[in-house]
C-alpha atoms as a PDB file:
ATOM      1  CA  UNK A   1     133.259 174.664 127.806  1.00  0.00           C
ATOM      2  CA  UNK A   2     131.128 173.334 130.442  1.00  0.00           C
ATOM      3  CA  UNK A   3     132.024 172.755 134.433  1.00  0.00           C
ATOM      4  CA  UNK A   4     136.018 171.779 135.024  1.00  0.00           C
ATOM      5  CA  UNK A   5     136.978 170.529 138.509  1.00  0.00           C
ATOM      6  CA  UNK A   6     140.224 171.445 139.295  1.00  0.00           C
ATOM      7  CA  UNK A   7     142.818 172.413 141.898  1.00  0.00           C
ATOM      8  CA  UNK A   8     145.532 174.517 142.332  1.00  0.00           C
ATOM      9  CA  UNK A   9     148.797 174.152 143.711  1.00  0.00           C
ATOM     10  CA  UNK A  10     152.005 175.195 144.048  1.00  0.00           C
ATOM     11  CA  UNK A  11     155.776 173.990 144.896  1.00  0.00           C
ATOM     12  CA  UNK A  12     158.597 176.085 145.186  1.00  0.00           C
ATOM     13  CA  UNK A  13     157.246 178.517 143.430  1.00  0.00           C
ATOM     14  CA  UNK A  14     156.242 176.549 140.195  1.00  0.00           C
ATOM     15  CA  UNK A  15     152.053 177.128 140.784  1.00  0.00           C
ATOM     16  CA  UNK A  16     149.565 174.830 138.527  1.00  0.00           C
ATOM     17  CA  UNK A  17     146.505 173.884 137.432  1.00  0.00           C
ATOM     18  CA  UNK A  18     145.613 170.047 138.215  1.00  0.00           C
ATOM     19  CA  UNK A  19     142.989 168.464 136.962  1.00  0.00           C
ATOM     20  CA  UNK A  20     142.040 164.697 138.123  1.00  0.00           C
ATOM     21  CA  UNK A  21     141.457 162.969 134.744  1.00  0.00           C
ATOM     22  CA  UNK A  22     140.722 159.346 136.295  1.00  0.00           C
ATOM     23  CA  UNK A  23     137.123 161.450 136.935  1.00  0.00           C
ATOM     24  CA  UNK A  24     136.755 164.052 133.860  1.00  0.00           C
ATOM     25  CA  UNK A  25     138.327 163.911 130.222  1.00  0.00           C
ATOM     26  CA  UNK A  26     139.970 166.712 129.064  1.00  0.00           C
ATOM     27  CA  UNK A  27     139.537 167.944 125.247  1.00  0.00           C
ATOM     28  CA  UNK A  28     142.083 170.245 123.921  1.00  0.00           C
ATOM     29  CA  UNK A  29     144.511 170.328 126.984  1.00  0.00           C
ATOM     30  CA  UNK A  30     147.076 172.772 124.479  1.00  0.00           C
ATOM     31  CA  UNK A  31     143.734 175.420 124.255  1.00  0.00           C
ATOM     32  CA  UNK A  32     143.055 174.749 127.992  1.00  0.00           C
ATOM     33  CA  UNK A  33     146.608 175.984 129.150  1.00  0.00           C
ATOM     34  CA  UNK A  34     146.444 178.599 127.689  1.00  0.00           C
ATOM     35  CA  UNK A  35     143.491 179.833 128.604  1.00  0.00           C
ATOM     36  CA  UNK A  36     143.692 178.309 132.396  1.00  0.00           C
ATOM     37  CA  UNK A  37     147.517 180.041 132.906  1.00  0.00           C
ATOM     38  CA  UNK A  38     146.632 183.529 131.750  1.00  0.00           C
ATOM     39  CA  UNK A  39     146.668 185.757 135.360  1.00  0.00           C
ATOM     40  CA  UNK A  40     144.593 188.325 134.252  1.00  0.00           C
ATOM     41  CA  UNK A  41     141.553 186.860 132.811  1.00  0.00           C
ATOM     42  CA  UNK A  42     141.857 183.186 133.985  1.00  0.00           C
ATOM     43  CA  UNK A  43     142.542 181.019 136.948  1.00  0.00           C
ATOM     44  CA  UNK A  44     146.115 182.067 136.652  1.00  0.00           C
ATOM     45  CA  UNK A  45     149.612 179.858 136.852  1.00  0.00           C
ATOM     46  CA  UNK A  46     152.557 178.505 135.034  1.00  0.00           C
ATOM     47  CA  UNK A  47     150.492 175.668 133.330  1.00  0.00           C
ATOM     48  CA  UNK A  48     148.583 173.064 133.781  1.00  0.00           C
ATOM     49  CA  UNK A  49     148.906 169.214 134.821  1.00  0.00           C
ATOM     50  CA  UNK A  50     146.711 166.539 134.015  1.00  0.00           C
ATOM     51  CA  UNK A  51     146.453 163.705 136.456  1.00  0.00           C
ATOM     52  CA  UNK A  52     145.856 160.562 134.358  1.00  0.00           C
ATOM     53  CA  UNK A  53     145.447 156.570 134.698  1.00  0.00           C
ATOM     54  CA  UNK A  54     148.373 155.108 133.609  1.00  0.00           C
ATOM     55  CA  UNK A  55     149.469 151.741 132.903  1.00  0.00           C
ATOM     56  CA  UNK A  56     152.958 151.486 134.428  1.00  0.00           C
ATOM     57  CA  UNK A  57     152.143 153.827 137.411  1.00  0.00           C
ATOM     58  CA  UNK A  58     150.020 154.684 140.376  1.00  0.00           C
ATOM     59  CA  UNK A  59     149.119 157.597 137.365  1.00  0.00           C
ATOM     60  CA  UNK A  60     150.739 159.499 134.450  1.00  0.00           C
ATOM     61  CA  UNK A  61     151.233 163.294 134.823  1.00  0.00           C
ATOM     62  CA  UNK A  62     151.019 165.161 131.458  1.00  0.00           C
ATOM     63  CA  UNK A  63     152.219 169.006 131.590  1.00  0.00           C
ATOM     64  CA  UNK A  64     151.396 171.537 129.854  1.00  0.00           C
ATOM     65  CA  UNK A  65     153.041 174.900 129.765  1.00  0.00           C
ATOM     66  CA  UNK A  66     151.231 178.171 129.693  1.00  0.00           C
ATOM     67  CA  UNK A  67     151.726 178.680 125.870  1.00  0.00           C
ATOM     68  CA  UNK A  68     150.257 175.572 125.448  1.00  0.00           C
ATOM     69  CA  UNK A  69     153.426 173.344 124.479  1.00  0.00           C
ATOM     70  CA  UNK A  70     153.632 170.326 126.535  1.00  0.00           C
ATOM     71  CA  UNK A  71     156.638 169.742 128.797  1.00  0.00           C
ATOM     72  CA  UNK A  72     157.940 166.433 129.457  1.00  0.00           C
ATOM     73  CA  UNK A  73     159.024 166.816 133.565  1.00  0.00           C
ATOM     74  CA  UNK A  74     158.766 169.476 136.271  1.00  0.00           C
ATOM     75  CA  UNK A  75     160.098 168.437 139.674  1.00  0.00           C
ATOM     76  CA  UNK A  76     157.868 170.364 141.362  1.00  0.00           C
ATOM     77  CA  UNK A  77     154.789 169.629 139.486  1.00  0.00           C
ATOM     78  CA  UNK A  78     155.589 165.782 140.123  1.00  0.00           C
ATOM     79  CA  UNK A  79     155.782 166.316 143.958  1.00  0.00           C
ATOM     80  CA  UNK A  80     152.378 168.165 143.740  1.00  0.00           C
ATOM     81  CA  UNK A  81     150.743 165.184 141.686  1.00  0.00           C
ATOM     82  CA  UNK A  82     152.378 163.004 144.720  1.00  0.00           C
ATOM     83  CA  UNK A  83     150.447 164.755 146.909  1.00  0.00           C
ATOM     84  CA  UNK A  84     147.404 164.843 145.171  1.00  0.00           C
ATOM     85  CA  UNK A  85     147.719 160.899 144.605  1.00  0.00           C
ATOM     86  CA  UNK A  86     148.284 160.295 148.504  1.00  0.00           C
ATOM     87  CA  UNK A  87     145.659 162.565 149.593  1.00  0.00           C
ATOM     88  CA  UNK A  88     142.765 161.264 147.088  1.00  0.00           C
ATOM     89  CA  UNK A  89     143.690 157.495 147.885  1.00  0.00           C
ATOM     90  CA  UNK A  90     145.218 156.853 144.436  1.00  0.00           C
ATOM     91  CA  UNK A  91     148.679 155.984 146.037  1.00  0.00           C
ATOM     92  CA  UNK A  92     148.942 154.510 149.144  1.00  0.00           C
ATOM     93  CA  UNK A  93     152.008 153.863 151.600  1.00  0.00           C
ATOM     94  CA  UNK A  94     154.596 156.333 151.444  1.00  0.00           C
ATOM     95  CA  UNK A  95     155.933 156.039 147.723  1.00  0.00           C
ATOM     96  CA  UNK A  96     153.946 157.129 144.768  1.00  0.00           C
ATOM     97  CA  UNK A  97     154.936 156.746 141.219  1.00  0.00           C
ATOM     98  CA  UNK A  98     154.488 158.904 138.828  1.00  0.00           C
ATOM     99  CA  UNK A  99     154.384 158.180 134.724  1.00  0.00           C
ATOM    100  CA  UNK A 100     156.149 161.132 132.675  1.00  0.00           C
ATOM    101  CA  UNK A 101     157.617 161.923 128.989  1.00  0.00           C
ATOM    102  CA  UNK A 102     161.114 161.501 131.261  1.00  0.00           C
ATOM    103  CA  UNK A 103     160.217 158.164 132.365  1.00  0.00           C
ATOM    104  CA  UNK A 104     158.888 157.280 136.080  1.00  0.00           C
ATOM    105  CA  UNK A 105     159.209 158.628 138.486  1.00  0.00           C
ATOM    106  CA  UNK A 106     159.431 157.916 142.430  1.00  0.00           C
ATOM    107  CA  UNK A 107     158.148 159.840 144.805  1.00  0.00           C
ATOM    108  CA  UNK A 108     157.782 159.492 148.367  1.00  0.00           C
ATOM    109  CA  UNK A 109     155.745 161.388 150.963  1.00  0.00           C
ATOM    110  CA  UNK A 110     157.749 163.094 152.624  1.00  0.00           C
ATOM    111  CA  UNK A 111     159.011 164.402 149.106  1.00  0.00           C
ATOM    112  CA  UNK A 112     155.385 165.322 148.419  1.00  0.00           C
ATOM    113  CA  UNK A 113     155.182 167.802 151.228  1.00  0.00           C
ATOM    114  CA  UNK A 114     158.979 169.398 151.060  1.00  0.00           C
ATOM    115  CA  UNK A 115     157.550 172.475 149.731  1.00  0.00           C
END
């Protein structure tokens, strides 16, 4: 596996790994949760989140849960991808939405940042 930018953040105590997938592709995200979530010999949460172009949103969020099996919503993940869209300059304004398994969802700013 070679370099993987990432970051790490949490809401309400839900804690992730994101990864911005409009700049890197990501092979084998099932492998990479598992391996990414473990708190002992990796990076440590309770998955990870892919932040991805999407064609009906400001960008798709795909979860994935640390065994690997992907998830179709977290609330608190969403707010975090939010957050990560306003402060890169992929959303702009104060409402961000966000493509998931459950369908879009909207987001504002201030939601972002409740946590």
């Amino acid at each position: 596996m070679g370099k993987l930018d990432f970051t790490k953040m949490h809401g309400c105590g839900n804690d992730y790994v994101y990864i911005d997938c409009f700049k890197q592709d990501v092979e084998a995200p099932e492998l990479l949760a598992r391996t990414l979530s473990d708190r002992h010999k990796g990076v440590g949460g309770d998955g990870v989140i892919l932040i991805c172009p999407s064609e009906t949103a400001d960008a798709k969020m795909r979860m994935f849960n640390a065994d690997g099996s992907e998830g179709r919503m977290c609330g608190n993940g969403v707010r975090c991808v939010a957050e990560y869209l306003f402060r890169h300059g992929y959303a702009s304004g104060t409402a961000a939405d966000v493509e998931t398994l459950s369908g879009v969802k909207h987001t504002s700013s201030a939601e972002s940042r409740a946590c």
